[in-house]
PDB file of N, CA and C in Angstrom:
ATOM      1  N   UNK A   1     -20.339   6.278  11.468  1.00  0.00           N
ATOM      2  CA  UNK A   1     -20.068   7.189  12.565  1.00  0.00           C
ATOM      3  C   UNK A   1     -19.748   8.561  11.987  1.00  0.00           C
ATOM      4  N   UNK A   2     -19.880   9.614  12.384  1.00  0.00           N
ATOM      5  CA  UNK A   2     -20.013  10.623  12.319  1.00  0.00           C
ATOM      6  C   UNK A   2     -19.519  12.182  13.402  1.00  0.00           C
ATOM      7  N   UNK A   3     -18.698  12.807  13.420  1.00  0.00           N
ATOM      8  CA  UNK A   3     -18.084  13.971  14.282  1.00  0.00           C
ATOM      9  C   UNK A   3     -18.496  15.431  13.758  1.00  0.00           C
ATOM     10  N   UNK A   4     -18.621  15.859  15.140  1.00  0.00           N
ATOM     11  CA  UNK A   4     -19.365  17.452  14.551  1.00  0.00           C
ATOM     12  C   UNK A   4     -17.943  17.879  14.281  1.00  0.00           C
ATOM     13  N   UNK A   5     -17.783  18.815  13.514  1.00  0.00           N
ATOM     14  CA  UNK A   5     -16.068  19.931  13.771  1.00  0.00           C
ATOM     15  C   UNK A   5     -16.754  21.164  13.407  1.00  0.00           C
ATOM     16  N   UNK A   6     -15.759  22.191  13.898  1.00  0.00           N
ATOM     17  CA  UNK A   6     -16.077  23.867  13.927  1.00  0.00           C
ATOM     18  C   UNK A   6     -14.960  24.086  12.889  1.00  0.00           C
ATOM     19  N   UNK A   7     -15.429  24.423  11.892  1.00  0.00           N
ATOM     20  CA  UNK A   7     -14.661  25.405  10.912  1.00  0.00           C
ATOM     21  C   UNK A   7     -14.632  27.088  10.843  1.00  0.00           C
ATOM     22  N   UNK A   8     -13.831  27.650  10.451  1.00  0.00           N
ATOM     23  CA  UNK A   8     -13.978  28.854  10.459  1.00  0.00           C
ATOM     24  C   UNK A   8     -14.391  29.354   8.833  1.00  0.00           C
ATOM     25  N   UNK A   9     -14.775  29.915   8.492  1.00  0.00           N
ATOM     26  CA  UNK A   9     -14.694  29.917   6.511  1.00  0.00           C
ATOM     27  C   UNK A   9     -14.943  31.586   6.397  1.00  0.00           C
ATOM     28  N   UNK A  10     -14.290  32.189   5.097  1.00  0.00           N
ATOM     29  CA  UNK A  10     -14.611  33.838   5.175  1.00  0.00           C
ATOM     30  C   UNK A  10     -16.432  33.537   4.637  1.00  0.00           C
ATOM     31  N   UNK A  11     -16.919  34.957   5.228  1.00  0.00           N
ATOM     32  CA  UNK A  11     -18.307  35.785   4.513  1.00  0.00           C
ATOM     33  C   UNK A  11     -18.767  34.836   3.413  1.00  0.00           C
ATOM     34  N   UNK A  12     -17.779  35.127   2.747  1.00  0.00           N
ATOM     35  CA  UNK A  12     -18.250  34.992   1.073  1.00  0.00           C
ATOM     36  C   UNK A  12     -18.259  33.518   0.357  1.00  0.00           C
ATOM     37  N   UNK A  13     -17.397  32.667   0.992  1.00  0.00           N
ATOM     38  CA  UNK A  13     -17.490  31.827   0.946  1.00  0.00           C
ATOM     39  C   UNK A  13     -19.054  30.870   1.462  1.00  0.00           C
ATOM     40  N   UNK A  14     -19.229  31.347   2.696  1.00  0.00           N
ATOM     41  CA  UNK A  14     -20.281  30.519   3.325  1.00  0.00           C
ATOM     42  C   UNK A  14     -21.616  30.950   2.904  1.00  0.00           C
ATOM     43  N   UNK A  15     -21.564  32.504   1.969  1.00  0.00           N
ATOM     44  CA  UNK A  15     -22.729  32.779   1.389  1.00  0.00           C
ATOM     45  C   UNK A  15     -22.826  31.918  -0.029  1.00  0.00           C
ATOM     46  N   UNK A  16     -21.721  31.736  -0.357  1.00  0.00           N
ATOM     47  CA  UNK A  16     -21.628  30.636  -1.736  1.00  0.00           C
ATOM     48  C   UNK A  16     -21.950  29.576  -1.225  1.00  0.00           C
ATOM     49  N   UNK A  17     -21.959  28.819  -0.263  1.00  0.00           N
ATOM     50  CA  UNK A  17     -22.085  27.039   0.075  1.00  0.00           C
ATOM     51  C   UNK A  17     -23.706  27.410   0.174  1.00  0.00           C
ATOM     52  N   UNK A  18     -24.121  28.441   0.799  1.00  0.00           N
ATOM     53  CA  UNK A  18     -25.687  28.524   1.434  1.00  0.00           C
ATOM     54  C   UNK A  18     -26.367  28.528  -0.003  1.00  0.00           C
ATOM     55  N   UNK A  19     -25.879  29.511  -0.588  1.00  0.00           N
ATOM     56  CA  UNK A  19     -26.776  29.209  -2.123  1.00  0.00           C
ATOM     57  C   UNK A  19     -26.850  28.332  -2.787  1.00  0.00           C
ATOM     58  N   UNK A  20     -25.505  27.182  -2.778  1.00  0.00           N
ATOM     59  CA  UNK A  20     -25.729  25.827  -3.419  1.00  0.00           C
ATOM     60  C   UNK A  20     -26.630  25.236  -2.658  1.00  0.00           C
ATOM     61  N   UNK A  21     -26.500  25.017  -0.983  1.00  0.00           N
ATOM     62  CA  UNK A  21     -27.465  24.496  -0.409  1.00  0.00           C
ATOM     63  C   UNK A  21     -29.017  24.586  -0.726  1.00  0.00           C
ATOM     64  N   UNK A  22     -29.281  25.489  -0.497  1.00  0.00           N
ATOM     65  CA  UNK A  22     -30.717  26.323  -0.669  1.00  0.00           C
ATOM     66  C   UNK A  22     -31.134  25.661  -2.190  1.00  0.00           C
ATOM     67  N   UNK A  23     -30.195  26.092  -3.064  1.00  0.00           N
ATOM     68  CA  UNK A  23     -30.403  25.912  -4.756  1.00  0.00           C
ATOM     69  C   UNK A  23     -30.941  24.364  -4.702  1.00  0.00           C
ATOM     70  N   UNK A  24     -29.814  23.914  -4.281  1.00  0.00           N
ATOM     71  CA  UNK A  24     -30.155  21.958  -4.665  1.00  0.00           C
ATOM     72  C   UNK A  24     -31.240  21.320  -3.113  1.00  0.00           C
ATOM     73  N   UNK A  25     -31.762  22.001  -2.109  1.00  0.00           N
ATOM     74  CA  UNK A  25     -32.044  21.420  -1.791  1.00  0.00           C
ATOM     75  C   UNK A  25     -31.771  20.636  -0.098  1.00  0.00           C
ATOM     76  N   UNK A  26     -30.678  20.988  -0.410  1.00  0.00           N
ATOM     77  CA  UNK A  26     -29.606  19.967   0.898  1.00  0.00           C
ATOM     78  C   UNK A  26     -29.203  21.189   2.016  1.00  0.00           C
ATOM     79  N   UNK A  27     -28.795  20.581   3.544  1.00  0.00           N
ATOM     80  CA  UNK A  27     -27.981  21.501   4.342  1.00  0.00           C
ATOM     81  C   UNK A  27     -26.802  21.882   3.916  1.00  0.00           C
ATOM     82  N   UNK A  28     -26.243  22.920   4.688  1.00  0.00           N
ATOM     83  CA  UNK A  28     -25.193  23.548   4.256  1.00  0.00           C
ATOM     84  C   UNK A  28     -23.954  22.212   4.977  1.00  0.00           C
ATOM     85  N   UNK A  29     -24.604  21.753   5.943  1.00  0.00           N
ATOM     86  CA  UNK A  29     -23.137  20.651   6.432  1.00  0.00           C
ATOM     87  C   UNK A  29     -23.695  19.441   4.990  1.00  0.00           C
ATOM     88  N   UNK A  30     -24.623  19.469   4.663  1.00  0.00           N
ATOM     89  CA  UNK A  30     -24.540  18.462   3.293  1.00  0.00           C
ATOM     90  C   UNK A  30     -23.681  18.511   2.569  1.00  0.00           C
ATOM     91  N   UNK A  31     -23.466  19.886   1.510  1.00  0.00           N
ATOM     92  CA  UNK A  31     -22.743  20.448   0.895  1.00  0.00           C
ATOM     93  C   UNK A  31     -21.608  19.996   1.215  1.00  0.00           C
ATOM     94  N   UNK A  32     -21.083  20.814   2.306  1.00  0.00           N
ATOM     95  CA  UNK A  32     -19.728  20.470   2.771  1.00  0.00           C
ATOM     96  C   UNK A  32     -19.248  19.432   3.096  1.00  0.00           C
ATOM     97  N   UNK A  33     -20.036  18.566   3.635  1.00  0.00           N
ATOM     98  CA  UNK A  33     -19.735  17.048   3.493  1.00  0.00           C
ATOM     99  C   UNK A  33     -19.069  16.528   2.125  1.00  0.00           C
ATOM    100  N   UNK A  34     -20.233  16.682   0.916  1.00  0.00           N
ATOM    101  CA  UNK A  34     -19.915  16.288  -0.328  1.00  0.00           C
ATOM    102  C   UNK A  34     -18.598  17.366  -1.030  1.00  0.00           C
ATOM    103  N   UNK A  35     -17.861  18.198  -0.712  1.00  0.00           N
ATOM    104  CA  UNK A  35     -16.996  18.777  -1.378  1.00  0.00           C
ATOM    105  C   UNK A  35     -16.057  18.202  -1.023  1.00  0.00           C
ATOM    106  N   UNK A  36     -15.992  18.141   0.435  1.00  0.00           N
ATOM    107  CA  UNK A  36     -14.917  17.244   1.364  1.00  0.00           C
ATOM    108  C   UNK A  36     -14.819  16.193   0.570  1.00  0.00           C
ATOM    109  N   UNK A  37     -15.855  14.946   0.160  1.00  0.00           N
ATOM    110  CA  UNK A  37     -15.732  13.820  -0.151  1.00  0.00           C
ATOM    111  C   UNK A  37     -14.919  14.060  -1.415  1.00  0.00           C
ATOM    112  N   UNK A  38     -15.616  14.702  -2.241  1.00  0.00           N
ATOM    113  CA  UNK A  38     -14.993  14.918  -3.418  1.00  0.00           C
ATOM    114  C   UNK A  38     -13.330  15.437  -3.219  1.00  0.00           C
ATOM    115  N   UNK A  39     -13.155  15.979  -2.355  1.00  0.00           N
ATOM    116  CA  UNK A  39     -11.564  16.615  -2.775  1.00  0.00           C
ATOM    117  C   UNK A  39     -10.860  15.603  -1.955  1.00  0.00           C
ATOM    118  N   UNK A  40     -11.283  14.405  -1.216  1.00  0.00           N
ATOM    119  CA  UNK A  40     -10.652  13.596  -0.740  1.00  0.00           C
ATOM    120  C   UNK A  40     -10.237  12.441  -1.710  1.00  0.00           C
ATOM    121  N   UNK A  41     -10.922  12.113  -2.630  1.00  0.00           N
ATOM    122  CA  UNK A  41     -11.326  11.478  -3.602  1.00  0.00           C
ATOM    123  C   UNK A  41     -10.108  11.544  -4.797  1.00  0.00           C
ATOM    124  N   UNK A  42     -10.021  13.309  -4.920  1.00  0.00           N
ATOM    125  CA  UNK A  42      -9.304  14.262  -5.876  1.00  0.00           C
ATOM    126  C   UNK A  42      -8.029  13.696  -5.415  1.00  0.00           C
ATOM    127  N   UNK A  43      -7.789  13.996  -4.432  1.00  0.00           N
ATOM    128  CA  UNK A  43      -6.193  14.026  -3.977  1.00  0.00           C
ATOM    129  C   UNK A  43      -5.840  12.465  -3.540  1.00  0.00           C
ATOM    130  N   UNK A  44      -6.502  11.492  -3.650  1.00  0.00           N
ATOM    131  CA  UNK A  44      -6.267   9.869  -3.517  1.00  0.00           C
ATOM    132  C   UNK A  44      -5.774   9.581  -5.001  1.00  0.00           C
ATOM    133  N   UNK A  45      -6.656  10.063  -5.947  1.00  0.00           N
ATOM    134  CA  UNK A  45      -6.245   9.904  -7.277  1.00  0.00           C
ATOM    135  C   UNK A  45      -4.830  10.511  -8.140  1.00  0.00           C
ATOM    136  N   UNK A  46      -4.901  11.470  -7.171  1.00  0.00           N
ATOM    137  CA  UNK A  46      -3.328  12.241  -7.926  1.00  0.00           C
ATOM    138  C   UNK A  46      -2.603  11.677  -7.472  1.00  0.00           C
ATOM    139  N   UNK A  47      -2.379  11.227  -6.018  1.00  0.00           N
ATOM    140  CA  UNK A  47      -1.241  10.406  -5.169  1.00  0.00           C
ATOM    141  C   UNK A  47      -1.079   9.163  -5.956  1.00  0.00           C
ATOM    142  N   UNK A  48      -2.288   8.679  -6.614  1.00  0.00           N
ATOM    143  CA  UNK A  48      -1.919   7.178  -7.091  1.00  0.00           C
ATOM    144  C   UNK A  48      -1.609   7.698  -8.484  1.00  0.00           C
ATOM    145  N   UNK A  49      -1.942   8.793  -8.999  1.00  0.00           N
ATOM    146  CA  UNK A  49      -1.082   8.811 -10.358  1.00  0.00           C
ATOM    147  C   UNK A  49       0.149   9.329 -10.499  1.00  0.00           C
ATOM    148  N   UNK A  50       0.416   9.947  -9.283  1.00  0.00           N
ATOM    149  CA  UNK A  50       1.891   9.902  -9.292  1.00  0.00           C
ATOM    150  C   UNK A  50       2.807   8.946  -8.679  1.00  0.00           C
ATOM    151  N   UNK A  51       1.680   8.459  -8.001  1.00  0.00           N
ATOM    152  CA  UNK A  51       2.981   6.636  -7.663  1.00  0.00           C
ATOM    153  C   UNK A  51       2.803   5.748  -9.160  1.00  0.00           C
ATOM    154  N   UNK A  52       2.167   6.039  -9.846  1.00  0.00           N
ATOM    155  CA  UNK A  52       2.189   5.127 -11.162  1.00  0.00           C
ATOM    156  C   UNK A  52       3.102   6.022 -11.643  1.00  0.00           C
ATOM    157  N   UNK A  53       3.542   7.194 -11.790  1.00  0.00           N
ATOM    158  CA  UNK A  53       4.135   7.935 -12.683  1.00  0.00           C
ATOM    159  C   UNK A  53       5.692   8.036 -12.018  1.00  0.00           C
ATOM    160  N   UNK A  54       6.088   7.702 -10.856  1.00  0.00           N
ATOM    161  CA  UNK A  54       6.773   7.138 -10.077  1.00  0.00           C
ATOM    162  C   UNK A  54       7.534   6.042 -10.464  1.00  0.00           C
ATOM    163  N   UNK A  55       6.463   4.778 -10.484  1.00  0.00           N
ATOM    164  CA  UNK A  55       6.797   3.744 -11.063  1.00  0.00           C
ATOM    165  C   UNK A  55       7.133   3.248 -12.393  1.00  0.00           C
ATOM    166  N   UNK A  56       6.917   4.197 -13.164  1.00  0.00           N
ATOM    167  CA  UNK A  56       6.765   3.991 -14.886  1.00  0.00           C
ATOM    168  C   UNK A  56       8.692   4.529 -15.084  1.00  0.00           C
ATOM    169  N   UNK A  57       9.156   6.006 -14.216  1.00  0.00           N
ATOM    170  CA  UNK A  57      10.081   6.676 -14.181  1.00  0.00           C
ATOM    171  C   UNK A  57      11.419   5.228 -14.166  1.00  0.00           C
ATOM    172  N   UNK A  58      10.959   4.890 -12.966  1.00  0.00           N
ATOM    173  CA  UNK A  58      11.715   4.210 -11.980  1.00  0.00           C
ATOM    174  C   UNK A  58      11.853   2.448 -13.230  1.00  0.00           C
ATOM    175  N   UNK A  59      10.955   2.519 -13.334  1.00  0.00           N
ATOM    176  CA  UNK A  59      11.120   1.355 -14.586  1.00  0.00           C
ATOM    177  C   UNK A  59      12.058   1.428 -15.842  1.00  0.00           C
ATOM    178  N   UNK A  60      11.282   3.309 -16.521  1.00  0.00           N
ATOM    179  CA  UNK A  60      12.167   3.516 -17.493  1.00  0.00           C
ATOM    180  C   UNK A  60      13.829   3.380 -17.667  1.00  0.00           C
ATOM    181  N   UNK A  61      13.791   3.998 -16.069  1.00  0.00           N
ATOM    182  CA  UNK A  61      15.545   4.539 -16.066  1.00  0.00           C
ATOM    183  C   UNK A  61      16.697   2.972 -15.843  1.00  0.00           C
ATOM    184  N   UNK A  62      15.734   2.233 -15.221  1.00  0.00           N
ATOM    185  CA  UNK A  62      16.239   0.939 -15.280  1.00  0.00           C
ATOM    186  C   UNK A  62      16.391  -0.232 -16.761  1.00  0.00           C
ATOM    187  N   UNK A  63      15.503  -0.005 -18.012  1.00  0.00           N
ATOM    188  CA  UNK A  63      15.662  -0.756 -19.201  1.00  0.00           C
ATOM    189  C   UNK A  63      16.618   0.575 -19.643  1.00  0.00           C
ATOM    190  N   UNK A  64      16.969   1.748 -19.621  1.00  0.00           N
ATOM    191  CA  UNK A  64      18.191   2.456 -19.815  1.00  0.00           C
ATOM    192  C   UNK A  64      19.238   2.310 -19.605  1.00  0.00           C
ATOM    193  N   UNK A  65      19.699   1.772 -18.420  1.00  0.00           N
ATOM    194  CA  UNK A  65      20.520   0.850 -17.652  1.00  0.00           C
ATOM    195  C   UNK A  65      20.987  -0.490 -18.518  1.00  0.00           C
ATOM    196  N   UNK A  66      19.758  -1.357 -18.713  1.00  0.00           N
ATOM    197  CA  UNK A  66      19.942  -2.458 -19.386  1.00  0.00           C
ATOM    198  C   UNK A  66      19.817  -2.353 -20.764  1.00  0.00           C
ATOM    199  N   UNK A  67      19.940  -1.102 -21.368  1.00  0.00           N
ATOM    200  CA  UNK A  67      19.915  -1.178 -22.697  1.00  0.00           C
ATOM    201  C   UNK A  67      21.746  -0.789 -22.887  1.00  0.00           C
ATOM    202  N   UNK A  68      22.335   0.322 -21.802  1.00  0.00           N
ATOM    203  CA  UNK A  68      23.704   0.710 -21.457  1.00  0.00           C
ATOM    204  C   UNK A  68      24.262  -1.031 -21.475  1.00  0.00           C
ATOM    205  N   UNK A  69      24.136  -2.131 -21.245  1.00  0.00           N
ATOM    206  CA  UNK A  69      24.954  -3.029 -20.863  1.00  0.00           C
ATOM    207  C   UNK A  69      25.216  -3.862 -22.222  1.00  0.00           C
ATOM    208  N   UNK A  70      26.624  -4.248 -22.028  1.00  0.00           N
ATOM    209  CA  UNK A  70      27.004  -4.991 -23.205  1.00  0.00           C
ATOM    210  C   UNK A  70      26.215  -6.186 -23.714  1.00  0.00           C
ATOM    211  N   UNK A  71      26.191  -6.579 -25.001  1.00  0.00           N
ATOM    212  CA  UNK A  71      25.190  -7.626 -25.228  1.00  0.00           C
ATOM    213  C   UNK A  71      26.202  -8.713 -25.567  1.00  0.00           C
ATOM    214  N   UNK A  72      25.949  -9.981 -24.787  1.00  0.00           N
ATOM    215  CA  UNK A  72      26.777 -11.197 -25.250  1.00  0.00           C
ATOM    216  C   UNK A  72      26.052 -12.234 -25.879  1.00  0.00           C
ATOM    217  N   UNK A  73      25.160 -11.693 -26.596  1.00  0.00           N
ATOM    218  CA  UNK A  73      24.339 -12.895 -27.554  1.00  0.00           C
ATOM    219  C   UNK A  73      23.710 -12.131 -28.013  1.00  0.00           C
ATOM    220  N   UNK A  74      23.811 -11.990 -29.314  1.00  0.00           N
ATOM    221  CA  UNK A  74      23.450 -11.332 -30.425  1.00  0.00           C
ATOM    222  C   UNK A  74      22.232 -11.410 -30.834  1.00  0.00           C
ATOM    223  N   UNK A  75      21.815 -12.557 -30.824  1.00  0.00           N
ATOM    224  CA  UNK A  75      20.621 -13.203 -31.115  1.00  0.00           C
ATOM    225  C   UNK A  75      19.592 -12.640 -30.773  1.00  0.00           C
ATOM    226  N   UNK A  76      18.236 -13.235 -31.521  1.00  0.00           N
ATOM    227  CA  UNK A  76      16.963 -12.581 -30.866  1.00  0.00           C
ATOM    228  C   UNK A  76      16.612 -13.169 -30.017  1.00  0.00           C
ATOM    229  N   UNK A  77      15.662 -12.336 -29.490  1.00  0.00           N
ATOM    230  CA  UNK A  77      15.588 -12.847 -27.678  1.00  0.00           C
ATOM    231  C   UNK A  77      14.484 -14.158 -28.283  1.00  0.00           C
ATOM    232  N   UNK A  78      13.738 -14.458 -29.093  1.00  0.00           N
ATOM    233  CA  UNK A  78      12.935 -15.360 -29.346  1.00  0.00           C
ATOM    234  C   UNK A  78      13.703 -16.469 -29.561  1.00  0.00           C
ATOM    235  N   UNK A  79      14.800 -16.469 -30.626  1.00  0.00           N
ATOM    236  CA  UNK A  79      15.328 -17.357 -30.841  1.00  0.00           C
ATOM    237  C   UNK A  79      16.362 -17.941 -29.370  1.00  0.00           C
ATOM    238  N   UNK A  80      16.575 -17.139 -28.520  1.00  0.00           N
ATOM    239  CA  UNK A  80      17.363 -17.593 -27.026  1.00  0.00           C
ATOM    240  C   UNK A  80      16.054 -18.213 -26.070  1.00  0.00           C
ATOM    241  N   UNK A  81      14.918 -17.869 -26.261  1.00  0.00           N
ATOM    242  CA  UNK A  81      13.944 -18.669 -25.421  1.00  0.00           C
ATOM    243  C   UNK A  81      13.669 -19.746 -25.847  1.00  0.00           C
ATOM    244  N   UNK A  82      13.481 -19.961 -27.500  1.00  0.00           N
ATOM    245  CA  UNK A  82      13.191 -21.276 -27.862  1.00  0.00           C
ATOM    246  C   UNK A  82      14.039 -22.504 -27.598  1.00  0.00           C
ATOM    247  N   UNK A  83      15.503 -21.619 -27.205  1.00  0.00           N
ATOM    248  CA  UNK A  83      16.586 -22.737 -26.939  1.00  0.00           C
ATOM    249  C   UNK A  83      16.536 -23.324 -25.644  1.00  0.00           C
ATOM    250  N   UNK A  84      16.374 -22.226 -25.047  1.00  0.00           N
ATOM    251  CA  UNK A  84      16.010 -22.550 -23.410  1.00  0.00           C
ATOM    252  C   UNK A  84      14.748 -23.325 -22.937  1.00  0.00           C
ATOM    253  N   UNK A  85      13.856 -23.353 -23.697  1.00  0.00           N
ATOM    254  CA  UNK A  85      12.637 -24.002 -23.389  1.00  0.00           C
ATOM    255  C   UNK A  85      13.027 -25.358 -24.617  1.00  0.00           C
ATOM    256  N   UNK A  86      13.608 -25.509 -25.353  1.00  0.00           N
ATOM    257  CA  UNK A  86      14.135 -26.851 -25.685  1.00  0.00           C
ATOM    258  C   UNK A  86      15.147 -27.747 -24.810  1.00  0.00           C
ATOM    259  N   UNK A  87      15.984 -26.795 -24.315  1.00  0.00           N
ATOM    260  CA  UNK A  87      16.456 -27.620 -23.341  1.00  0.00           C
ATOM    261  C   UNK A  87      15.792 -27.672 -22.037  1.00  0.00           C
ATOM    262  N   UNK A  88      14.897 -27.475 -21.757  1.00  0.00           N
ATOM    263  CA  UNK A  88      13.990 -27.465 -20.453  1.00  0.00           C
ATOM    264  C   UNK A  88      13.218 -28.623 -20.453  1.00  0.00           C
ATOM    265  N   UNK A  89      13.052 -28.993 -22.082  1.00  0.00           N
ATOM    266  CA  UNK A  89      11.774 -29.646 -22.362  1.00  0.00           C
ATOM    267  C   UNK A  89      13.419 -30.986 -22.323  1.00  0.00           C
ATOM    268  N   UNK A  90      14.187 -31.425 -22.662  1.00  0.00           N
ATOM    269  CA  UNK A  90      14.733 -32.759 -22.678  1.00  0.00           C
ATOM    270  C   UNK A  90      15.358 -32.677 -21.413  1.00  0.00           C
ATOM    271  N   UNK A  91      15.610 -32.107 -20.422  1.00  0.00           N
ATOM    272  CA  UNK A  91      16.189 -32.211 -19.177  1.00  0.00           C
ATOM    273  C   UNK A  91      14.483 -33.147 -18.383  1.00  0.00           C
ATOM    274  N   UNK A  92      13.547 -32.312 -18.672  1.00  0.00           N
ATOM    275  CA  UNK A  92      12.027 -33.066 -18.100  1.00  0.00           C
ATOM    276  C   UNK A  92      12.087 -34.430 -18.242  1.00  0.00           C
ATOM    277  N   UNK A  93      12.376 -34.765 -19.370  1.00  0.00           N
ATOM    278  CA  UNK A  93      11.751 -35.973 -20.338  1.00  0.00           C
ATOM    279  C   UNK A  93      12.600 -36.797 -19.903  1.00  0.00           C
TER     280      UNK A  93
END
Protein backbone atom coordinates (compact mmCIF):
# COMPACT_ATOMS: atom_id res chain seq x y z
CA UNK A 1 0.00 0.00 0.00
CA UNK A 2 1.04 3.19 -0.77
CA UNK A 3 -0.04 7.27 0.21
CA UNK A 4 0.48 10.29 -1.88
CA UNK A 5 1.89 13.26 0.74
CA UNK A 6 2.66 16.99 -0.23
CA UNK A 7 5.98 18.09 0.89
CA UNK A 8 7.24 21.40 0.73
CA UNK A 9 11.31 21.31 -0.07
CA UNK A 10 13.53 24.71 -0.89
CA UNK A 11 14.55 25.49 -4.92
CA UNK A 12 17.71 23.96 -4.55
CA UNK A 13 17.11 21.14 -3.04
CA UNK A 14 14.43 19.77 -5.52
CA UNK A 15 16.79 20.85 -8.36
CA UNK A 16 19.35 18.38 -6.66
CA UNK A 17 16.74 15.30 -6.30
CA UNK A 18 15.69 16.13 -10.20
CA UNK A 19 19.29 15.69 -11.29
CA UNK A 20 19.78 12.46 -9.40
CA UNK A 21 16.51 11.48 -10.88
CA UNK A 22 17.12 12.34 -14.46
CA UNK A 23 21.00 11.09 -13.90
CA UNK A 24 20.00 7.45 -12.71
CA UNK A 25 17.04 7.14 -14.52
CA UNK A 26 14.13 6.99 -11.90
CA UNK A 27 11.18 9.63 -10.83
CA UNK A 28 11.80 12.22 -8.62
CA UNK A 29 9.05 10.50 -6.01
CA UNK A 30 11.56 7.37 -6.72
CA UNK A 31 14.39 9.13 -5.37
CA UNK A 32 12.63 10.32 -2.52
CA UNK A 33 11.13 7.26 -1.73
CA UNK A 34 14.66 5.62 -1.57
CA UNK A 35 16.33 8.43 0.70
CA UNK A 36 13.34 8.13 2.98
CA UNK A 37 14.00 4.36 3.08
CA UNK A 38 17.45 4.82 3.65
CA UNK A 39 17.29 7.40 6.54
CA UNK A 40 14.62 5.25 8.08
CA UNK A 41 16.90 2.43 8.05
CA UNK A 42 19.80 5.02 9.42
CA UNK A 43 17.96 6.00 12.42
CA UNK A 44 16.54 2.17 13.34
CA UNK A 45 20.21 1.34 13.49
CA UNK A 46 21.44 4.10 15.78
CA UNK A 47 18.38 3.53 18.14
CA UNK A 48 19.48 -0.12 18.34
CA UNK A 49 23.05 0.86 18.88
CA UNK A 50 22.33 2.86 21.46
CA UNK A 51 20.01 0.43 23.25
CA UNK A 52 23.04 -1.99 22.98
CA UNK A 53 25.21 0.78 24.24
CA UNK A 54 22.55 1.27 26.89
CA UNK A 55 22.71 -2.14 27.77
CA UNK A 56 26.49 -2.81 27.83
CA UNK A 57 26.50 0.70 30.37
CA UNK A 58 23.81 -0.71 32.46
CA UNK A 59 25.67 -4.15 32.68
CA UNK A 60 29.02 -2.53 33.28
CA UNK A 61 27.94 -0.41 36.25
CA UNK A 62 26.35 -3.45 37.77
CA UNK A 63 29.75 -6.10 37.77
CA UNK A 64 31.15 -2.60 39.46
CA UNK A 65 28.72 -3.04 42.03
CA UNK A 66 29.62 -6.69 42.34
CA UNK A 67 33.14 -6.26 42.13
CA UNK A 68 32.45 -3.27 45.29
CA UNK A 69 31.03 -6.35 47.39
CA UNK A 70 32.89 -8.24 49.94
CA UNK A 71 34.20 -11.63 48.90
CA UNK A 72 33.42 -14.61 51.31
CA UNK A 73 35.21 -17.34 49.44
CA UNK A 74 38.35 -16.75 48.31
CA UNK A 75 38.52 -19.36 46.05
CA UNK A 76 38.35 -19.61 42.34
CA UNK A 77 35.16 -19.46 40.95
CA UNK A 78 36.14 -22.86 39.05
CA UNK A 79 37.18 -24.51 41.91
CA UNK A 80 33.46 -23.35 43.80
CA UNK A 81 31.57 -24.82 40.68
CA UNK A 82 33.32 -28.03 40.68
CA UNK A 83 32.15 -28.36 44.29
CA UNK A 84 28.75 -27.51 43.55
CA UNK A 85 28.33 -29.69 40.63
CA UNK A 86 29.92 -32.54 42.86
CA UNK A 87 27.51 -32.15 45.21
CA UNK A 88 24.69 -31.94 42.67
CA UNK A 89 25.99 -34.98 41.13
CA UNK A 90 25.63 -37.26 44.76
CA UNK A 91 22.38 -35.58 45.91
CA UNK A 92 21.05 -37.15 42.04
CA UNK A 93 22.54 -40.47 42.56
Amino acid sequence: MTERITITLPDDLVAELDAIATGSGRSRSGVIREASAKYVTEHQTSEKAFARQAAGTETLAYLTKLRSLPVHDDRQTLDILRELRGSLDVEGA
